[in-house]
PDB file of N, CA and C in Angstrom:
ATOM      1  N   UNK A   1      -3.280   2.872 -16.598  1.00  0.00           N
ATOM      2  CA  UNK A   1      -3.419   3.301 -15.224  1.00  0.00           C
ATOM      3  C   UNK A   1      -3.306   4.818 -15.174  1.00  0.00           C
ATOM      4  N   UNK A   2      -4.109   5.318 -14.725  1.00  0.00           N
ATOM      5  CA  UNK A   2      -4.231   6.719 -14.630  1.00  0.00           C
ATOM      6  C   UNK A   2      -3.107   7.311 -12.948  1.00  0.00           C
ATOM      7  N   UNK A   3      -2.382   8.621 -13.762  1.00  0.00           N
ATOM      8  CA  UNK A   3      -1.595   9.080 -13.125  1.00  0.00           C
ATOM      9  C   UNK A   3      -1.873   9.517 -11.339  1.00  0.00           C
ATOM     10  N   UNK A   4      -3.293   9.776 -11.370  1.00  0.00           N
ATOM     11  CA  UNK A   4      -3.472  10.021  -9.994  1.00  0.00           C
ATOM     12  C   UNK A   4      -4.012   8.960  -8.929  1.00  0.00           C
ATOM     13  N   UNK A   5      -4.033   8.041  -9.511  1.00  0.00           N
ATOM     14  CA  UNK A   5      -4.068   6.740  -9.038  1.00  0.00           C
ATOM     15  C   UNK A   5      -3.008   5.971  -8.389  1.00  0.00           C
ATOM     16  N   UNK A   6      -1.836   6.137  -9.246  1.00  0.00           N
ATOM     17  CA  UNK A   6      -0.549   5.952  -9.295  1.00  0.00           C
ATOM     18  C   UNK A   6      -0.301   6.538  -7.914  1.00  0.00           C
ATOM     19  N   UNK A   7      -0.301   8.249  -7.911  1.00  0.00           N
ATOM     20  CA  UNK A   7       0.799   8.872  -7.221  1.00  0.00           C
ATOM     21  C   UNK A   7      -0.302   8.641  -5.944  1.00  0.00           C
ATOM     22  N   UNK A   8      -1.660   8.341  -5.690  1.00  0.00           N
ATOM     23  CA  UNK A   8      -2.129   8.848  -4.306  1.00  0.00           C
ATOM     24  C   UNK A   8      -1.860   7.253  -3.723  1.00  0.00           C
ATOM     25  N   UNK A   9      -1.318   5.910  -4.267  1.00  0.00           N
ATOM     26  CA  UNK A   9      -0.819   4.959  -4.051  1.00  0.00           C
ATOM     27  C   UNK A   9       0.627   4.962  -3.452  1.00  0.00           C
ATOM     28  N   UNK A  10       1.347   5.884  -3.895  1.00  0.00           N
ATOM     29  CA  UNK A  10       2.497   6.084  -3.377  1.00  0.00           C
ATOM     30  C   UNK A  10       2.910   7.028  -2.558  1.00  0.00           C
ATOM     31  N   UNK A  11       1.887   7.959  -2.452  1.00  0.00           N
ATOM     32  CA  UNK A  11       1.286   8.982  -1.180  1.00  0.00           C
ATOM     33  C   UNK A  11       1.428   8.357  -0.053  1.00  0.00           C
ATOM     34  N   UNK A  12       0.171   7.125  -0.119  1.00  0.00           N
ATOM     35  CA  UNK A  12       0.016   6.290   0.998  1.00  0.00           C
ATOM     36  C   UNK A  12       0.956   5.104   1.481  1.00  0.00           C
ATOM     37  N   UNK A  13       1.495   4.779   0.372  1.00  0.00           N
ATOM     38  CA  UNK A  13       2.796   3.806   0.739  1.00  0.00           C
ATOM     39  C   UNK A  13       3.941   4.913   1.408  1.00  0.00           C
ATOM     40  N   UNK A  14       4.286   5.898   0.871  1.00  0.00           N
ATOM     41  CA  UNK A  14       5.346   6.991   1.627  1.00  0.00           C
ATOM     42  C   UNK A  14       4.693   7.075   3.093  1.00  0.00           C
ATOM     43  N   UNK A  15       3.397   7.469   2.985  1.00  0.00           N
ATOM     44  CA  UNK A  15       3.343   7.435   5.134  1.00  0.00           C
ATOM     45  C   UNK A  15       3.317   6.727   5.686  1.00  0.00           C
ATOM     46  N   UNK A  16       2.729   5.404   5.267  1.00  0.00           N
ATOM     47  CA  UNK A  16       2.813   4.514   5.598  1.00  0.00           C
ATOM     48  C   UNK A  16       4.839   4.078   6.058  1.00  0.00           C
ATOM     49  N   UNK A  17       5.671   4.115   5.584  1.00  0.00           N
ATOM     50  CA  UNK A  17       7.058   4.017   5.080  1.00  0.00           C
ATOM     51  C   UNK A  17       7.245   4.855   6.082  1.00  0.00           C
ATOM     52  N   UNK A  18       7.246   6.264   6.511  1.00  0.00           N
ATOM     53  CA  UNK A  18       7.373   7.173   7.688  1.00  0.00           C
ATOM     54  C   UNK A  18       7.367   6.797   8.793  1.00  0.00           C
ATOM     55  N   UNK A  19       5.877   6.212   9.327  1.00  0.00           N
ATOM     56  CA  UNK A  19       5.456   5.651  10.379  1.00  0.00           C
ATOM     57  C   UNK A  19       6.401   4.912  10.510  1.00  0.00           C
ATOM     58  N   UNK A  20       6.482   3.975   9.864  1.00  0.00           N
ATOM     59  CA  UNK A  20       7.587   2.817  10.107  1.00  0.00           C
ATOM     60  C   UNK A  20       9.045   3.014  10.336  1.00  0.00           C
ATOM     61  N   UNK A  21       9.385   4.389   9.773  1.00  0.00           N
ATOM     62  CA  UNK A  21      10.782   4.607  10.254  1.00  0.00           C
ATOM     63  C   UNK A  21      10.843   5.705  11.597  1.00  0.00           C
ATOM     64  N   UNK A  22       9.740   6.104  11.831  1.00  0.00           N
ATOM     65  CA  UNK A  22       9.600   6.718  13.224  1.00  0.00           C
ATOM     66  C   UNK A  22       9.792   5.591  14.198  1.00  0.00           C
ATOM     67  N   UNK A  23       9.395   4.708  14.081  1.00  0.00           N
ATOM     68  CA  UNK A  23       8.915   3.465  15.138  1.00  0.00           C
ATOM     69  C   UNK A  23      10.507   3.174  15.128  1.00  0.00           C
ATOM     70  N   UNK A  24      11.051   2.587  13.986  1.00  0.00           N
ATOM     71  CA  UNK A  24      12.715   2.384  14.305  1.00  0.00           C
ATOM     72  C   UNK A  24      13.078   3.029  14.538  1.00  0.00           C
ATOM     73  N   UNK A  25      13.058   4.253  14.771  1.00  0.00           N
ATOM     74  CA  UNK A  25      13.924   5.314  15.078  1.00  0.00           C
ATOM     75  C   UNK A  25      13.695   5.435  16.400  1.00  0.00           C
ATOM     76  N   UNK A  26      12.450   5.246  17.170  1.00  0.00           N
ATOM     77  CA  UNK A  26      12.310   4.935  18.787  1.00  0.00           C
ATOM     78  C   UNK A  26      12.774   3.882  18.852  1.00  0.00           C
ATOM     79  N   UNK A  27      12.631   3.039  18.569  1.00  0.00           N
ATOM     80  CA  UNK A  27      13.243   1.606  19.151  1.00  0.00           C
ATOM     81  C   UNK A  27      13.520   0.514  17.914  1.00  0.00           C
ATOM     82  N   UNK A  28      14.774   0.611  16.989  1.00  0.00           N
ATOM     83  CA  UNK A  28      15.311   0.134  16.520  1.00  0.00           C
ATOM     84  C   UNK A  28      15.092  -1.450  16.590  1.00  0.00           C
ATOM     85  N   UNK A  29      14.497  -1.874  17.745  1.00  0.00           N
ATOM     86  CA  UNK A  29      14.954  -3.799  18.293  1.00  0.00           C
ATOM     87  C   UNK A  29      13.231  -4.056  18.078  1.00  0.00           C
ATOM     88  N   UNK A  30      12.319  -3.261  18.619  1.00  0.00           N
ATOM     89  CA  UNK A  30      10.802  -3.032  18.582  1.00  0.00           C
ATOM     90  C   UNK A  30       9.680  -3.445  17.858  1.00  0.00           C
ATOM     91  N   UNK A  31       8.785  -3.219  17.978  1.00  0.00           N
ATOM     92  CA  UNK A  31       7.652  -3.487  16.719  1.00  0.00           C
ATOM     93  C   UNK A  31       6.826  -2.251  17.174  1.00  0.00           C
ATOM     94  N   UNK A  32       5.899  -2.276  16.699  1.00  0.00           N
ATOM     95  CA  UNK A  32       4.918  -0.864  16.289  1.00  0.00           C
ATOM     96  C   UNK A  32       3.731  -1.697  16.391  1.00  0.00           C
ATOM     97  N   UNK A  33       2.694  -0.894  16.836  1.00  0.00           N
ATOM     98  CA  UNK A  33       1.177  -1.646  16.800  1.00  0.00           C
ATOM     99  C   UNK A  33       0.416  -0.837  15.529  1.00  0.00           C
ATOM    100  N   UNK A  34      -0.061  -2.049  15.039  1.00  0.00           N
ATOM    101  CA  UNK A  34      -0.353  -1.258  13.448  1.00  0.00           C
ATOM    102  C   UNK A  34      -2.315  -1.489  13.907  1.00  0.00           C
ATOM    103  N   UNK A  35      -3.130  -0.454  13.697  1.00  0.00           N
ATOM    104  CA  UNK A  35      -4.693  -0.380  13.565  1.00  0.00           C
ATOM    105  C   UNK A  35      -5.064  -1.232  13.062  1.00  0.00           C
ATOM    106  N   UNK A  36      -5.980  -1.667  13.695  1.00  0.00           N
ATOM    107  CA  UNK A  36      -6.793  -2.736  13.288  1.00  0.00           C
ATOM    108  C   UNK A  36      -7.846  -2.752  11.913  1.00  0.00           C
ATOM    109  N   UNK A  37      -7.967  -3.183  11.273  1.00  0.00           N
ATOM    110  CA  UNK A  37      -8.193  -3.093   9.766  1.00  0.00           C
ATOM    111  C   UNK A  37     -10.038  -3.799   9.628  1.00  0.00           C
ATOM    112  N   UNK A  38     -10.460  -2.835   9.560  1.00  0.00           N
ATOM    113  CA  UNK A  38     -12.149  -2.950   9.273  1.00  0.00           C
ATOM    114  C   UNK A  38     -12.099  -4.274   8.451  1.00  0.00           C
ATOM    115  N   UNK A  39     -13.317  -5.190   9.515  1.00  0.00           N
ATOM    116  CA  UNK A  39     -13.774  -6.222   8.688  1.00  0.00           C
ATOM    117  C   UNK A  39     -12.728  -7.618   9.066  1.00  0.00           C
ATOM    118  N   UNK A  40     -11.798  -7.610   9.671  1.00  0.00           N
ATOM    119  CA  UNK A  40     -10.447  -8.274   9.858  1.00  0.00           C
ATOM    120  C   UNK A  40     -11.381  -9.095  10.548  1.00  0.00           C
ATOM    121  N   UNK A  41     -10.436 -10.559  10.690  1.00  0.00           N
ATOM    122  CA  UNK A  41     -11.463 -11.536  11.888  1.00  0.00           C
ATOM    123  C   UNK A  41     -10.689 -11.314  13.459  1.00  0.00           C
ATOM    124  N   UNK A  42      -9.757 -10.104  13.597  1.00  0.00           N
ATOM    125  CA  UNK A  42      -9.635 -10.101  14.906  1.00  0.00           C
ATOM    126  C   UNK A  42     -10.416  -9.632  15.610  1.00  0.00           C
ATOM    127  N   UNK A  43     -10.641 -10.068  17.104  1.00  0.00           N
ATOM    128  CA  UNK A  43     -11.697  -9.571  17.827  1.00  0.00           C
ATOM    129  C   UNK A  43     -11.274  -7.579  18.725  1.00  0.00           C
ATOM    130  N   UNK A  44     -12.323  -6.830  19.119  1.00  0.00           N
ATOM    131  CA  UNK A  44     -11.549  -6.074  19.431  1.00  0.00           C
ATOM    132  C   UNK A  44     -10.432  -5.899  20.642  1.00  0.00           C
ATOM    133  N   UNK A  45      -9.410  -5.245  20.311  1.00  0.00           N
ATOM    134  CA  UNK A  45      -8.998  -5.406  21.682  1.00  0.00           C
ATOM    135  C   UNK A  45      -7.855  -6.374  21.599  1.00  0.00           C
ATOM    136  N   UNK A  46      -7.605  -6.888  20.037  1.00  0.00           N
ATOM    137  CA  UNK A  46      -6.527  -7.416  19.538  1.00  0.00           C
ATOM    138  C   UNK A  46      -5.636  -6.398  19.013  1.00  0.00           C
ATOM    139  N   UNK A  47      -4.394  -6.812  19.220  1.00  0.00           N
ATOM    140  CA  UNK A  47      -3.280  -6.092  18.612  1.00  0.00           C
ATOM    141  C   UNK A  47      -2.371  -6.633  17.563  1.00  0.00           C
ATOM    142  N   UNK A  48      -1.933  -5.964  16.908  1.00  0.00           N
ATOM    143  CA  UNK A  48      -1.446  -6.569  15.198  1.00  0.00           C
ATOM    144  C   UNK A  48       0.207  -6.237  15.468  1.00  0.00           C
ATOM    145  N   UNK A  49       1.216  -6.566  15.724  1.00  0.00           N
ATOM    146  CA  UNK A  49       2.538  -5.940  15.961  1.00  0.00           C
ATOM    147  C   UNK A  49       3.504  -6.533  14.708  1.00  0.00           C
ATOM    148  N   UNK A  50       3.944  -5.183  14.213  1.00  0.00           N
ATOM    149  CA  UNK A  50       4.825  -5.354  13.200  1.00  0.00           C
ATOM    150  C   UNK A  50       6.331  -5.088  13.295  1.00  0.00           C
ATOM    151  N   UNK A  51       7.317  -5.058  13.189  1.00  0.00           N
ATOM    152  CA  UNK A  51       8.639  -4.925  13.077  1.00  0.00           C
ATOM    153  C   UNK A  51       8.453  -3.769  11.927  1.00  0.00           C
ATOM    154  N   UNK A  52       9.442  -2.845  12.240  1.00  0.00           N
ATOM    155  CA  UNK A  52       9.652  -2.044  11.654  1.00  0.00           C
ATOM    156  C   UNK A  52      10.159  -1.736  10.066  1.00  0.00           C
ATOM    157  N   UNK A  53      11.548  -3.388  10.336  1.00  0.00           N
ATOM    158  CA  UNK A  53      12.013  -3.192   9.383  1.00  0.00           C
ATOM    159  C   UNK A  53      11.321  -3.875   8.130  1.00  0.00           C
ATOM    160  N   UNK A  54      10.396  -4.755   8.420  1.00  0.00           N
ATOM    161  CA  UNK A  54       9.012  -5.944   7.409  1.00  0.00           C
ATOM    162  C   UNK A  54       8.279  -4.470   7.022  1.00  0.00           C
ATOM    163  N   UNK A  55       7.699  -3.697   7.816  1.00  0.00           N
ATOM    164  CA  UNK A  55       6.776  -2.422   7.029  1.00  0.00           C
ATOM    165  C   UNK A  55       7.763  -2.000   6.038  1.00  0.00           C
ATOM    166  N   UNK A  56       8.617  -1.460   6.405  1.00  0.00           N
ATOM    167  CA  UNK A  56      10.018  -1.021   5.205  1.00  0.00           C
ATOM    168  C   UNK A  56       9.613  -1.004   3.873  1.00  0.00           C
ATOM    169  N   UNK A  57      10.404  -2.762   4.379  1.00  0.00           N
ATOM    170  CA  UNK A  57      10.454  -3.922   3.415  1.00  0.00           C
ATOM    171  C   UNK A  57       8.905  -3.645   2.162  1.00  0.00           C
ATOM    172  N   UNK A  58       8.117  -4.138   2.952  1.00  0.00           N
ATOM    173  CA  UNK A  58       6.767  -4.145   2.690  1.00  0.00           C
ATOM    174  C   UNK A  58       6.341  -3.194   1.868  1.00  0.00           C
ATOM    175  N   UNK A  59       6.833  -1.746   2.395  1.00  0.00           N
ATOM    176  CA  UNK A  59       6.592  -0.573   1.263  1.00  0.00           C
ATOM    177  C   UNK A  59       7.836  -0.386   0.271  1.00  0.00           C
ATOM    178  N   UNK A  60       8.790  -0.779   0.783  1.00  0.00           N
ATOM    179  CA  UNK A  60       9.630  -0.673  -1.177  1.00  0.00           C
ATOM    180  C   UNK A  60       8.649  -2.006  -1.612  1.00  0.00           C
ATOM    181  N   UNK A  61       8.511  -2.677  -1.255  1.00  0.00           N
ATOM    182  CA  UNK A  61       7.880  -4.208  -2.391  1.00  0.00           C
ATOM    183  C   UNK A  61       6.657  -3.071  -3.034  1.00  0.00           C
ATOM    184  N   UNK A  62       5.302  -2.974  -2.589  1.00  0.00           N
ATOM    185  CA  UNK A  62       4.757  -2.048  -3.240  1.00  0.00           C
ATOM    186  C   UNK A  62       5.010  -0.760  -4.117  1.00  0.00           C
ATOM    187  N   UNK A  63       5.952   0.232  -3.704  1.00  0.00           N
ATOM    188  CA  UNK A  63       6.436   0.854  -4.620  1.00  0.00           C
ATOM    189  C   UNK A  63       7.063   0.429  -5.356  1.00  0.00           C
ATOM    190  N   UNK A  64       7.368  -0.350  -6.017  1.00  0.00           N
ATOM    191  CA  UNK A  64       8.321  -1.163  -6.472  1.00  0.00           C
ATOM    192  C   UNK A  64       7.386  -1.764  -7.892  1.00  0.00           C
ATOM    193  N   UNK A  65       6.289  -2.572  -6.870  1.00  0.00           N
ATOM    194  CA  UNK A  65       4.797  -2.617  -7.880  1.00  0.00           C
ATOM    195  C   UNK A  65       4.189  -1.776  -8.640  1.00  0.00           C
ATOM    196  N   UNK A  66       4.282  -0.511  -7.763  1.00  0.00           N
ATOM    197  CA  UNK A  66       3.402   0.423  -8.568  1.00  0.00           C
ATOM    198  C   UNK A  66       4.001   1.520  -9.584  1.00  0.00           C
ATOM    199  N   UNK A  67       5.193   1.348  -9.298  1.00  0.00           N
ATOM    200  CA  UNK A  67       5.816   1.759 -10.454  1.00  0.00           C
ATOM    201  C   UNK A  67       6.452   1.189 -11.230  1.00  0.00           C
ATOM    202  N   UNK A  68       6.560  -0.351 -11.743  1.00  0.00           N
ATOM    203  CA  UNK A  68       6.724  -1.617 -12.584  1.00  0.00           C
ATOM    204  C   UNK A  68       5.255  -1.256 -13.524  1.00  0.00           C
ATOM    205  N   UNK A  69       4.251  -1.194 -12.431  1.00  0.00           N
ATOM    206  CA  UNK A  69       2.710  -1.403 -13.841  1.00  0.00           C
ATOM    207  C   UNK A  69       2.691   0.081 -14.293  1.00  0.00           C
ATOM    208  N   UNK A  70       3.431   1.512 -13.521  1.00  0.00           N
ATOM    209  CA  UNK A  70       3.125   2.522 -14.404  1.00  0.00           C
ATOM    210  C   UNK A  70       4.393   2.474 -16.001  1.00  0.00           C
ATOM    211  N   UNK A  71       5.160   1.786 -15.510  1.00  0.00           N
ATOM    212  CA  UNK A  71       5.932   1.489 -16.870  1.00  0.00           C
ATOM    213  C   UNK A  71       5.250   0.876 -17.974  1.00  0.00           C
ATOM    214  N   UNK A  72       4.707  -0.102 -17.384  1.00  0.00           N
ATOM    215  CA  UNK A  72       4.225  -1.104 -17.832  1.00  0.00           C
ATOM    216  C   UNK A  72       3.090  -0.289 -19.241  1.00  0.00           C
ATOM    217  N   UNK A  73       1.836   0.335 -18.590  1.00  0.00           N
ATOM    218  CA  UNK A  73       1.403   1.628 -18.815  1.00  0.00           C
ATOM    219  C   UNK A  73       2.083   2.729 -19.700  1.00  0.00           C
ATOM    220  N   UNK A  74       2.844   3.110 -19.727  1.00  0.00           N
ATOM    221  CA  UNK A  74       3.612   4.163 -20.825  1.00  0.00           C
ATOM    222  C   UNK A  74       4.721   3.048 -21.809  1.00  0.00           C
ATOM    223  N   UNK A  75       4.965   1.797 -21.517  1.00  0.00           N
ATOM    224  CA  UNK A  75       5.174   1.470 -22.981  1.00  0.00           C
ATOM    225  C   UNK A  75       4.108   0.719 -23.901  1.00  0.00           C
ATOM    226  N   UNK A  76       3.160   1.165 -23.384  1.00  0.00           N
ATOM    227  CA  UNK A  76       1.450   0.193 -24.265  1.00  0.00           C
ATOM    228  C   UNK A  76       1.787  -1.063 -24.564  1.00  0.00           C
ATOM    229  N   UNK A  77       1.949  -2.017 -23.290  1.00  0.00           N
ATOM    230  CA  UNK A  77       1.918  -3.297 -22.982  1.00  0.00           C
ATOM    231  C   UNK A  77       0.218  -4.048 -23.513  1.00  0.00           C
ATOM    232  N   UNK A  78       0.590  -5.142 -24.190  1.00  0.00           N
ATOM    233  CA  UNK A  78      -0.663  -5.789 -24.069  1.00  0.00           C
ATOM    234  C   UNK A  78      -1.608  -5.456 -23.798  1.00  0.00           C
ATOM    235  N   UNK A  79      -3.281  -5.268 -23.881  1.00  0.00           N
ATOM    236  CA  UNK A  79      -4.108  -4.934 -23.109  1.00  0.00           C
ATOM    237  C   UNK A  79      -4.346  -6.429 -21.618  1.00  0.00           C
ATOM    238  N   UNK A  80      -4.281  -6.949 -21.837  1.00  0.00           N
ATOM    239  CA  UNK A  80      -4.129  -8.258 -20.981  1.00  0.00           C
ATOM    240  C   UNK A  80      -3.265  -7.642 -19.565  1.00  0.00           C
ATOM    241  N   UNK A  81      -1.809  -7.381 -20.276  1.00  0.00           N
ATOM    242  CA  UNK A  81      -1.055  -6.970 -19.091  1.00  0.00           C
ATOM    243  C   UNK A  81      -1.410  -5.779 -18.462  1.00  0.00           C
ATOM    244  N   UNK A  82      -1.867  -4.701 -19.105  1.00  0.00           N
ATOM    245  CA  UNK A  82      -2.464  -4.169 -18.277  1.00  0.00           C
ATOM    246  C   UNK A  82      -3.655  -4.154 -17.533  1.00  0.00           C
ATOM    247  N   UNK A  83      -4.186  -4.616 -17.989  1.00  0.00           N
ATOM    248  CA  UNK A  83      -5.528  -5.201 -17.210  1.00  0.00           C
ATOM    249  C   UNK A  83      -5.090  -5.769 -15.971  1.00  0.00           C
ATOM    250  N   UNK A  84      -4.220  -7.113 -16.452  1.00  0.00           N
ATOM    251  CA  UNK A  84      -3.651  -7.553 -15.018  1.00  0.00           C
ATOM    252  C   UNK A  84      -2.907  -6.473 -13.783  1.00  0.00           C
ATOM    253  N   UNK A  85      -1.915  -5.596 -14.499  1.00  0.00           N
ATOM    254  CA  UNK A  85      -1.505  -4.588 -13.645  1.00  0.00           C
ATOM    255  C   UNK A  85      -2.486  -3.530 -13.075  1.00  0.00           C
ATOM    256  N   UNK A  86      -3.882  -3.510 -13.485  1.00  0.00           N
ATOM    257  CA  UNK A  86      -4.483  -2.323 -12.937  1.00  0.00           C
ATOM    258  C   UNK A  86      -5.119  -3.038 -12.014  1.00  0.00           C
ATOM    259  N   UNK A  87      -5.216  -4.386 -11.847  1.00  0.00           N
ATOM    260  CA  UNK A  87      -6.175  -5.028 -11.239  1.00  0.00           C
ATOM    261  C   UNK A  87      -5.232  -5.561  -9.198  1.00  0.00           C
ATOM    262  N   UNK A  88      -4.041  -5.402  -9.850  1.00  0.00           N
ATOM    263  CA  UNK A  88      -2.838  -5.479  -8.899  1.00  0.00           C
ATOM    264  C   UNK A  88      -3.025  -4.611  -7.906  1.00  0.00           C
ATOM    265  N   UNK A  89      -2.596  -3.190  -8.793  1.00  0.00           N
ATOM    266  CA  UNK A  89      -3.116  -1.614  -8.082  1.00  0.00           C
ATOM    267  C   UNK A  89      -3.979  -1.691  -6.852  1.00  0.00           C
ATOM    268  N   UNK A  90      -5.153  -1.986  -8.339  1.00  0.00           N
ATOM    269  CA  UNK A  90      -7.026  -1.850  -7.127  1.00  0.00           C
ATOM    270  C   UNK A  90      -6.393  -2.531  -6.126  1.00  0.00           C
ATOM    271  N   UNK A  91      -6.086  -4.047  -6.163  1.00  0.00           N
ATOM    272  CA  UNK A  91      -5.836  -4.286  -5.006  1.00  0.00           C
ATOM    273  C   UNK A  91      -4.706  -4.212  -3.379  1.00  0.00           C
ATOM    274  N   UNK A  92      -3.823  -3.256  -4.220  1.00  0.00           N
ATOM    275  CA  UNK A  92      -2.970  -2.659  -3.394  1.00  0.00           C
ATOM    276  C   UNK A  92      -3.460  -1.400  -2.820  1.00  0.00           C
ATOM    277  N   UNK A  93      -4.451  -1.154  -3.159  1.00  0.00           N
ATOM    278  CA  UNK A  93      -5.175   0.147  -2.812  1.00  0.00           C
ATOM    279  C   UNK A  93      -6.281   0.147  -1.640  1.00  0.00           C
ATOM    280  N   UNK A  94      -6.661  -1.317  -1.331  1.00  0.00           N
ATOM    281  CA  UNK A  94      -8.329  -1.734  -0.820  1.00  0.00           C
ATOM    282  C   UNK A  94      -7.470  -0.877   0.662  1.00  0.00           C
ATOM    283  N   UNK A  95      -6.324  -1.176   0.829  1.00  0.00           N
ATOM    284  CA  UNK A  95      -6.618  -1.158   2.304  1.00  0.00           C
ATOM    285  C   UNK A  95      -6.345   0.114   2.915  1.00  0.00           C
ATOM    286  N   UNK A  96      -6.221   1.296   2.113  1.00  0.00           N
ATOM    287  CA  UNK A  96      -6.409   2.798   1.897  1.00  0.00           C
ATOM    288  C   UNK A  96      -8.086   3.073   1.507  1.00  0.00           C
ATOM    289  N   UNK A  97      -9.177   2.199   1.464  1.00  0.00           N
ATOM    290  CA  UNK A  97     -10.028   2.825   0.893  1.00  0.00           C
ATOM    291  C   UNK A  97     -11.059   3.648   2.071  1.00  0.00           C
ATOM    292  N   UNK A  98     -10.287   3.918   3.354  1.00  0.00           N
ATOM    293  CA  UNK A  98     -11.030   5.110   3.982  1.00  0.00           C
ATOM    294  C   UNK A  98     -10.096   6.134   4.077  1.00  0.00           C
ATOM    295  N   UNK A  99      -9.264   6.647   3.713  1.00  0.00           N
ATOM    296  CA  UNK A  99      -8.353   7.408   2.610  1.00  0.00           C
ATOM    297  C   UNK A  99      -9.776   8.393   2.262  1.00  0.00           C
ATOM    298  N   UNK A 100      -9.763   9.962   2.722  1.00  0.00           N
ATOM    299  CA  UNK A 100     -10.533  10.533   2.128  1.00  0.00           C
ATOM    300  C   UNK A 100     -10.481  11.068   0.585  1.00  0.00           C
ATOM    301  N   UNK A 101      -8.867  10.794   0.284  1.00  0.00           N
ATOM    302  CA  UNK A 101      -8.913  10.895  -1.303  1.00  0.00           C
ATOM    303  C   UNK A 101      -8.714   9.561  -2.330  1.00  0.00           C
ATOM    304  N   UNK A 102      -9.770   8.371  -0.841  1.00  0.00           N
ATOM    305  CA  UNK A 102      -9.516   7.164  -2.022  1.00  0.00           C
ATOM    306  C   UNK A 102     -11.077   7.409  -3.154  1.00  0.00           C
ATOM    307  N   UNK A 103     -11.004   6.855  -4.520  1.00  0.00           N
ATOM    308  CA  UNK A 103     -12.331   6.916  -4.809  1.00  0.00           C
ATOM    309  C   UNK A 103     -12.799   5.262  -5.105  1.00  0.00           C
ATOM    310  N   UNK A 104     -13.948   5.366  -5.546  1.00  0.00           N
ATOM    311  CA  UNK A 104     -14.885   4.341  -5.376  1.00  0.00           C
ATOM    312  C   UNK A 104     -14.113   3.851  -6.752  1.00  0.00           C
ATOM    313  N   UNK A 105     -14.143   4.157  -7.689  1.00  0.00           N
ATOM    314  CA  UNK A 105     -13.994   3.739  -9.021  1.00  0.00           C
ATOM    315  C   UNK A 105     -12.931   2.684  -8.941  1.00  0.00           C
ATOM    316  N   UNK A 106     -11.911   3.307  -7.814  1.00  0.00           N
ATOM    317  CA  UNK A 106     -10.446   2.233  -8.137  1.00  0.00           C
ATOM    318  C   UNK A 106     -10.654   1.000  -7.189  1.00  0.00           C
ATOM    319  N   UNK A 107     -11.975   0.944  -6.839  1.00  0.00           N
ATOM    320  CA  UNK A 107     -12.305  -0.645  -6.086  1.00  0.00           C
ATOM    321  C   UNK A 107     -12.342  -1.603  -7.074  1.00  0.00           C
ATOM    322  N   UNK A 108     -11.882  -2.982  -6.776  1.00  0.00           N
ATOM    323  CA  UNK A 108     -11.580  -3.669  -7.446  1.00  0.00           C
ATOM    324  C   UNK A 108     -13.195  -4.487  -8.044  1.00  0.00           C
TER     325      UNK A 108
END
């Protein structure tokens, strides 16, 4: 797994992680309305409401991922396992891919 792959994954999990502690930080009891996600089967004009503390949650679980497969990666694991771990990534990545510094290559 290449290093800038890695860190612009955890770029986006960190703001993502922000947002979410802004929202608790207005209203602790609350949820947050999270954008509607291109291609989704909601219709428009639907709203997606998350709890603050599940986004959190949600982004240590991913960071958590993405720096398990960069280990994974610097002790020259299996080619298998990494394969499987890069393939994890791509897909922890799809939903950053209008991210002007996402690239095409890391689509799954």
């Amino acid at each position: 797994m290449a290093d800038d792959f890695a860190d612009f994954l955890l770029a986006r999990i960190a703001e993502d992680g922000a947002v979410a502690r802004e929202a608790q930080d207005a209203d602790p009891n609350g949820a947050y309305l999270l954008g509607l996600i291109e291609g989704s089967s909601l219709s428009p004009g639907d709203r997606v409401m998350v709890h603050p503390k599940r986004a959190l949650a949600e982004c240590e679980a991913k960071q958590w991922i993405v720096e398990q497969v960069a280990a994974l990666s610097d002790m020259h694991e299996p080619p298998t396992t990494l394969v499987l771990g890069d393939g994890v990534l791509r897909l922890l990545a799809l939903p950053y891919a209008d991210h002007p510094d996402y690239r095409q290559e890391w689509r799954p």
